[in-house]
N, C-alpha and C. Protein backbone atom coordinates (compact mmCIF):
# COMPACT_ATOMS: atom_id res chain seq x y z
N UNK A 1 -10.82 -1.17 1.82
CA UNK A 1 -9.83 -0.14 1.58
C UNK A 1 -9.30 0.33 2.94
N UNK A 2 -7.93 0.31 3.10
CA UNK A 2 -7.62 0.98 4.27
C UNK A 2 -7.69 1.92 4.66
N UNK A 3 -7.91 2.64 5.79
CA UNK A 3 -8.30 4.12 6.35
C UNK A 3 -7.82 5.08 5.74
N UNK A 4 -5.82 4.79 5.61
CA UNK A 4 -5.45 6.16 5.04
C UNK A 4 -5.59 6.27 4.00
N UNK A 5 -5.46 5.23 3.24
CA UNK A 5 -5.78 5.54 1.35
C UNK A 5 -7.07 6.21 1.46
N UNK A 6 -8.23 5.67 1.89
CA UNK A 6 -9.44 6.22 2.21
C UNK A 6 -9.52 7.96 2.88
N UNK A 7 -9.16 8.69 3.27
CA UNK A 7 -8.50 9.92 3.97
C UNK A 7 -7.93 10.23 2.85
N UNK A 8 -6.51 10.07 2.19
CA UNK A 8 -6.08 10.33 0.88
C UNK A 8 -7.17 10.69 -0.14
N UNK A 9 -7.48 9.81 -0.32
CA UNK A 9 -8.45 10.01 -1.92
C UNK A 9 -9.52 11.11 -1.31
N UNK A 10 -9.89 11.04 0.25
CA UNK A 10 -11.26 11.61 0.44
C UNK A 10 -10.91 13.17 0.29
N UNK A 11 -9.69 13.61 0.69
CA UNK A 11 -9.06 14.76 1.01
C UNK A 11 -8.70 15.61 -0.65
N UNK A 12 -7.99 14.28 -1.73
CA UNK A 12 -8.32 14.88 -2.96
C UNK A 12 -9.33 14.85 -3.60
N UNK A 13 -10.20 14.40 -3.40
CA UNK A 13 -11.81 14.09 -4.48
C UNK A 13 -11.85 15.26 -3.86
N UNK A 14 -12.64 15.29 -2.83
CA UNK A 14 -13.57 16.58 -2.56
C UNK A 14 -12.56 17.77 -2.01
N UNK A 15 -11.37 18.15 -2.86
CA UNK A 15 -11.07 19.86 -2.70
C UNK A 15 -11.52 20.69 -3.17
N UNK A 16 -12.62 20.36 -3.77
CA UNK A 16 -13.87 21.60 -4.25
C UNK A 16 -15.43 20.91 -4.95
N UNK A 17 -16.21 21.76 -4.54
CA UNK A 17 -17.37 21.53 -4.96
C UNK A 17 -18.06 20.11 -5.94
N UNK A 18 -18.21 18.88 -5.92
CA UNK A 18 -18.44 18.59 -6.81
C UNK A 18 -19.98 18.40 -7.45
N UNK A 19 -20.42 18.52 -8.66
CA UNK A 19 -21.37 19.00 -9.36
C UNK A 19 -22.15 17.99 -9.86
N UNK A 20 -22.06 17.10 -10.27
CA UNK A 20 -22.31 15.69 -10.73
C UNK A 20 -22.00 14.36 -10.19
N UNK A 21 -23.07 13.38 -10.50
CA UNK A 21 -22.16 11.46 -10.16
C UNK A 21 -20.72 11.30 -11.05
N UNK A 22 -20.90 11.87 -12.18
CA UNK A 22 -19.81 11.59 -13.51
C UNK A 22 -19.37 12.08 -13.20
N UNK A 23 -18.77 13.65 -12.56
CA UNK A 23 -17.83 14.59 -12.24
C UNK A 23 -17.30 13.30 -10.87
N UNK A 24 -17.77 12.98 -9.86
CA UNK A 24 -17.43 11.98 -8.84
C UNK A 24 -16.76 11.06 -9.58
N UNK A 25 -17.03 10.18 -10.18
CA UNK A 25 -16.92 9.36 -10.90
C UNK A 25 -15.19 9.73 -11.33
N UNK A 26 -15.37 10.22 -12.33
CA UNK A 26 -13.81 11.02 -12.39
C UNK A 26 -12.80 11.23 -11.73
N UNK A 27 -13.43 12.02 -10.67
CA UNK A 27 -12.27 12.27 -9.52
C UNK A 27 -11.74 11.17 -9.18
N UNK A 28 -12.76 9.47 -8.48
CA UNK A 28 -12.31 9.21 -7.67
C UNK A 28 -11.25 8.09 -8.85
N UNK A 29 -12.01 7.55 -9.94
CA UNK A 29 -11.01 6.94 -11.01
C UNK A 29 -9.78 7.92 -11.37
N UNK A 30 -9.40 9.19 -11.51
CA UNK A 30 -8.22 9.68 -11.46
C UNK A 30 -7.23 9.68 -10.09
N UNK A 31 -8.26 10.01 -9.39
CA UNK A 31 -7.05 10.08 -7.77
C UNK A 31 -6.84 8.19 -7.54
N UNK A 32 -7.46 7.60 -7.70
CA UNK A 32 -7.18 6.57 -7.26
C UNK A 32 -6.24 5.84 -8.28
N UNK A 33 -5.52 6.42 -9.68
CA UNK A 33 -4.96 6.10 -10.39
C UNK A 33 -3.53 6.88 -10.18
N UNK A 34 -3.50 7.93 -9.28
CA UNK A 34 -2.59 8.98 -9.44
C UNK A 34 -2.34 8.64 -7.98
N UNK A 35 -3.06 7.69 -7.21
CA UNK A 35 -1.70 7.66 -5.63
C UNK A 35 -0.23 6.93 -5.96
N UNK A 36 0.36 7.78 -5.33
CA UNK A 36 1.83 7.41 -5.09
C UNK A 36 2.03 6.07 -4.42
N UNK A 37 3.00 5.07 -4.85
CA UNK A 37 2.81 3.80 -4.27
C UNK A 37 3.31 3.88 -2.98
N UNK A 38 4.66 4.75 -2.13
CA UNK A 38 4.69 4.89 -1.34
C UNK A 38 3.29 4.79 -0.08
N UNK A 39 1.95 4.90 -0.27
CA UNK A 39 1.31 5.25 0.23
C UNK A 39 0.48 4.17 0.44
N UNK A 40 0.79 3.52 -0.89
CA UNK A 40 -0.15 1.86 -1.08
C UNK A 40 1.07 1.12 -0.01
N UNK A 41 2.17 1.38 -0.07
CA UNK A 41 2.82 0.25 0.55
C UNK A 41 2.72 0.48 2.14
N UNK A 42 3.01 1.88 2.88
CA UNK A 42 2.38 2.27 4.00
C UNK A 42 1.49 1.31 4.50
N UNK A 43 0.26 1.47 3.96
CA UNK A 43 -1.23 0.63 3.94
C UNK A 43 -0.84 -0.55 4.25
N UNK A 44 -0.47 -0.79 2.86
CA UNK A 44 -0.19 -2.56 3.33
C UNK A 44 0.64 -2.62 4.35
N UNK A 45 1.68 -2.06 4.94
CA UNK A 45 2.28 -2.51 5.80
C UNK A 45 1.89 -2.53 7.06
N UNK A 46 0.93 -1.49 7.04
CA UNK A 46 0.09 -1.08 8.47
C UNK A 46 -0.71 -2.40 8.97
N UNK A 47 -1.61 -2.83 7.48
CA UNK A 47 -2.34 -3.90 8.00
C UNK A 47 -1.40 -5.35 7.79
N UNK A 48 0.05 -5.10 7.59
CA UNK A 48 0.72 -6.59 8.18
C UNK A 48 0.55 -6.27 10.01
N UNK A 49 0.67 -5.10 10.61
CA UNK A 49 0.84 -5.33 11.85
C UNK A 49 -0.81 -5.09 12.38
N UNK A 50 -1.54 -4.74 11.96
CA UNK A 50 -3.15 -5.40 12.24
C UNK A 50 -3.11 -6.40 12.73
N UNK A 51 -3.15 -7.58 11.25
CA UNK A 51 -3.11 -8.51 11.10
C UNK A 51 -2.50 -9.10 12.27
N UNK A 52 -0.94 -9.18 12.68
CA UNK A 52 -0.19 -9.55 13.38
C UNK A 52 -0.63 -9.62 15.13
N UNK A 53 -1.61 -8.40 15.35
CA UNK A 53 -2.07 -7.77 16.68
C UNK A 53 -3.01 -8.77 16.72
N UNK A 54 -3.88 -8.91 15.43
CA UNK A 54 -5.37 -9.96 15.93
C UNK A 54 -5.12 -11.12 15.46
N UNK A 55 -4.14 -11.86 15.18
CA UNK A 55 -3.64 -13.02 15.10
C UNK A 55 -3.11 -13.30 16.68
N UNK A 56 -2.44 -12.23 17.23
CA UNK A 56 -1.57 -12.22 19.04
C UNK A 56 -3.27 -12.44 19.94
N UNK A 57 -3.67 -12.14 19.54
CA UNK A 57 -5.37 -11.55 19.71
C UNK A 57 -5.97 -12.75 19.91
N UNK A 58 -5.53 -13.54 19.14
CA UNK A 58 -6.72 -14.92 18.59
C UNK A 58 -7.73 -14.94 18.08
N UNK A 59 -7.84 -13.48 17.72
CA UNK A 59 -8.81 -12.92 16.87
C UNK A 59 -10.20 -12.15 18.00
N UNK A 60 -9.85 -11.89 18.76
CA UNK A 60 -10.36 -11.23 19.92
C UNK A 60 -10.45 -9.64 20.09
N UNK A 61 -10.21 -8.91 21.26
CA UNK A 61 -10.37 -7.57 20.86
C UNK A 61 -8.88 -7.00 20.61
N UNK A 62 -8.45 -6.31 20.14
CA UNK A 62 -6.62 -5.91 20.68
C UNK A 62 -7.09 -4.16 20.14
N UNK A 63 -5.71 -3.54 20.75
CA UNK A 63 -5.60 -2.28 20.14
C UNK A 63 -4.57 -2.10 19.43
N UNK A 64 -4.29 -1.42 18.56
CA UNK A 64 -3.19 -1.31 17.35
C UNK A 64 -3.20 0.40 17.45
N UNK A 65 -1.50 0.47 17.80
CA UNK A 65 -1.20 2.01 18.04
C UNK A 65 -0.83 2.87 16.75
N UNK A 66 -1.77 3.93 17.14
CA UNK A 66 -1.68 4.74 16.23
C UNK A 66 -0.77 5.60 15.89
N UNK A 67 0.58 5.33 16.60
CA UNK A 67 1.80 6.03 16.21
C UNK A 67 2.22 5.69 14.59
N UNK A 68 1.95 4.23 13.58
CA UNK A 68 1.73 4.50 12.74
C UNK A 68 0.93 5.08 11.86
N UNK A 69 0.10 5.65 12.22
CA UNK A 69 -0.84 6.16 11.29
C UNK A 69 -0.35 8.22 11.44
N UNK A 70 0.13 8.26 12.38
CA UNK A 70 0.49 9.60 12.54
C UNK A 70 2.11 9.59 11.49
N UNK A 71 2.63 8.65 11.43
CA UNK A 71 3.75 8.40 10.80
C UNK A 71 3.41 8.91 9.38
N UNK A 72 2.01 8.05 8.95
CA UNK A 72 1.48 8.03 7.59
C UNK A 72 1.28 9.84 7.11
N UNK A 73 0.57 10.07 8.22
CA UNK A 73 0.06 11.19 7.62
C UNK A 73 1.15 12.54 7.54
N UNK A 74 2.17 12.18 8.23
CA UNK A 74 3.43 13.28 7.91
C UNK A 74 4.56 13.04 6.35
N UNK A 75 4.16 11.48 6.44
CA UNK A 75 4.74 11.33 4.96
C UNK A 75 4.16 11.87 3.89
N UNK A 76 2.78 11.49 3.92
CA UNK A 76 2.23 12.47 3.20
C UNK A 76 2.05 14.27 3.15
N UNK A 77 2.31 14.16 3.85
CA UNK A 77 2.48 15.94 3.98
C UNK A 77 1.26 16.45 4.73
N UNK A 78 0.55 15.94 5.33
CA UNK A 78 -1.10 16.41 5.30
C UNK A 78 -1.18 16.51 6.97
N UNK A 79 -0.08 16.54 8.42
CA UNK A 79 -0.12 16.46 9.20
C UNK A 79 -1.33 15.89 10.21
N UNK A 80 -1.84 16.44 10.71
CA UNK A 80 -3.08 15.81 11.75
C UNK A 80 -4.11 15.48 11.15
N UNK A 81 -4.66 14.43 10.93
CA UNK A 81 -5.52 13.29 9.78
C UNK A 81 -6.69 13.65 10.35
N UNK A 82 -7.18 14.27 11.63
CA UNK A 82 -8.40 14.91 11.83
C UNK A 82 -8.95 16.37 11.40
């Protein structure tokens, strides 16, 4: 799963207390049914340029800038992802 979907769902599952595995259970089968595709496609697009960096890479170390991921998290509304 990619980071931000992962951040997404983590940020709606747990906005309050949860009480149970089945109450978990719930959350994460509803939020993960209720993301906006905008957000799936983000993702995927992020890891076409992953991909693209450790392919340039040869599969070695590279860094991949996080100016998209700051992109991500203003689309979503949720500003600084820390």
């Amino acid at each position: 799963m990619d980071y931000e979907i992962r951040a997404v769902m983590q940020h709606r599952v747990y906005y309050r207390k949860i009480l149970s595995v089945d109450e978990l259970k719930r959350r994460l089968i509803d939020v993960w049914c209720g993301l906006e595709q905008s957000i799936l496609d983000e993702a995927i697009d992020q890891w076409r340029g992953r991909l693209r960096a450790c392919v340039h890479a040869k599969g070695g170390h590279f860094e991949y800038s996080s100016s998209r991921i700051w992109q991500f998290y203003i689309l979503i509304g949720k500003g600084n992802p820390r």
